[in-house]
C-alpha atoms as a PDB file:
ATOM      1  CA  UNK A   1     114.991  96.056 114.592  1.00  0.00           C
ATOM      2  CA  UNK A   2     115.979  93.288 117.617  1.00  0.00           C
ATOM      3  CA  UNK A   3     119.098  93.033 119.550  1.00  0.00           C
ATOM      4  CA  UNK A   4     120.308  91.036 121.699  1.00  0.00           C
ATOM      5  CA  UNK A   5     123.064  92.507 124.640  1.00  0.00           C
ATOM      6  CA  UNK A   6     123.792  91.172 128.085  1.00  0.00           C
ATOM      7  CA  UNK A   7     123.408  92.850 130.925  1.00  0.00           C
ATOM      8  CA  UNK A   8     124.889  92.535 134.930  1.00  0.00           C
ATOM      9  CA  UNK A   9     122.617  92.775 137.908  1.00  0.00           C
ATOM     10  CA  UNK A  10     124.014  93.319 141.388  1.00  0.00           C
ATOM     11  CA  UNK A  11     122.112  93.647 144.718  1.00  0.00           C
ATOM     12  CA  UNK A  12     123.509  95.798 147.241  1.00  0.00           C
ATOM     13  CA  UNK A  13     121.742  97.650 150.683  1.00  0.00           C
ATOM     14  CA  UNK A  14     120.576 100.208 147.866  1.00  0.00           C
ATOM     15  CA  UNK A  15     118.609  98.204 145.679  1.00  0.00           C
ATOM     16  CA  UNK A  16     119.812  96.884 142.464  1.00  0.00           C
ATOM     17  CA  UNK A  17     122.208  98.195 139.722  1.00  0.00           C
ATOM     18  CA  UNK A  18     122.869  97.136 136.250  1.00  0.00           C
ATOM     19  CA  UNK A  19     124.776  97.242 133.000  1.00  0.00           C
ATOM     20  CA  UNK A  20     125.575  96.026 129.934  1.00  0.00           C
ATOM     21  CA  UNK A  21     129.220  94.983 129.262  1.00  0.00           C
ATOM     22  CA  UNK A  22     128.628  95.275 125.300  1.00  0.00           C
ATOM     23  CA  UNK A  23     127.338  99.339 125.704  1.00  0.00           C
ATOM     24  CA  UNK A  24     130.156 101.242 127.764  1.00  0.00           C
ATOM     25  CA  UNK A  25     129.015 103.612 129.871  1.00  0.00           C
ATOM     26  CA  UNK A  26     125.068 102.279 130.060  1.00  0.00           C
ATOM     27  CA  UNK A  27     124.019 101.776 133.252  1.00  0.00           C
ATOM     28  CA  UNK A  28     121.412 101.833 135.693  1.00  0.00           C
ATOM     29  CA  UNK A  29     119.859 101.324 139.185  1.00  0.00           C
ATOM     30  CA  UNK A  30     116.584 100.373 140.673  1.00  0.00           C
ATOM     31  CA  UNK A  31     114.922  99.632 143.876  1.00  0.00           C
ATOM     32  CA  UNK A  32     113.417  96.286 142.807  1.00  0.00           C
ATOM     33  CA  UNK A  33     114.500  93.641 140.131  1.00  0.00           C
ATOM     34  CA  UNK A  34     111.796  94.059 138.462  1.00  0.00           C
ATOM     35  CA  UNK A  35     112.627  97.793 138.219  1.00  0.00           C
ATOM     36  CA  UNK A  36     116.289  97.614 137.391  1.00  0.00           C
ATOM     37  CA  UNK A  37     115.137  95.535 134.040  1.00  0.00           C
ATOM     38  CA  UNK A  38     112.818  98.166 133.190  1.00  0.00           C
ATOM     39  CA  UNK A  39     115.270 100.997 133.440  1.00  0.00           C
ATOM     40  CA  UNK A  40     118.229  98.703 131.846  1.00  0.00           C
ATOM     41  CA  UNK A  41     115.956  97.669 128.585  1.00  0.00           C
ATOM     42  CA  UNK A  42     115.011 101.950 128.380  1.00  0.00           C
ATOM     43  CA  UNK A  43     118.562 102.699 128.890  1.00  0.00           C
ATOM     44  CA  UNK A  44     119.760 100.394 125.697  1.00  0.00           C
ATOM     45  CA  UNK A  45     116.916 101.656 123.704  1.00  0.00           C
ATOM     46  CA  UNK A  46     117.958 104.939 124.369  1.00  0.00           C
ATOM     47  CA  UNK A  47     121.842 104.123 124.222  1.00  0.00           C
ATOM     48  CA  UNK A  48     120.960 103.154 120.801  1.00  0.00           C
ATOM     49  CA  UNK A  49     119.042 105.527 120.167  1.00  0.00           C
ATOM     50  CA  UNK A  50     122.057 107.854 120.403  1.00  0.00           C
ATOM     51  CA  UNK A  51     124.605 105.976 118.373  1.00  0.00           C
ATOM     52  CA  UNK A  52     122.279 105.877 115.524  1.00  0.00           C
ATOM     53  CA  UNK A  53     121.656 109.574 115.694  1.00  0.00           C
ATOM     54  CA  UNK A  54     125.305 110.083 115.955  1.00  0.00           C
ATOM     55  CA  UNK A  55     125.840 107.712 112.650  1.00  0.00           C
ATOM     56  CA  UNK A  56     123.259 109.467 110.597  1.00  0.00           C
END
């Protein structure tokens, strides 16, 4: 199954952080961009994960 959420990148003197406005509470961080997208797309798969464990 596909989905489609947005997510919110901001730089700081940390590296990167991330989340996505539809999923509350899933969020992330990296040290690159490149990184942060990583972890953000893993941390919706696994937010999803969840909610369809919870459902069933």
């Amino acid at each position: 199954m596909s989905y489609k959420a947005s997510i919110v990148i901001e730089k700081d003197e940390h590296g990167y952080y991330a989340y996505c406005p539809e999923l509350e509470g899933c969020q992330t961080q990296g040290d690159s961009l490149e990184g942060v997208i990583t972890n953000m797309e893993e941390a919706i798969e696994l937010y999803l994960e969840t909610l369809d464990f919870i459902v069933n």
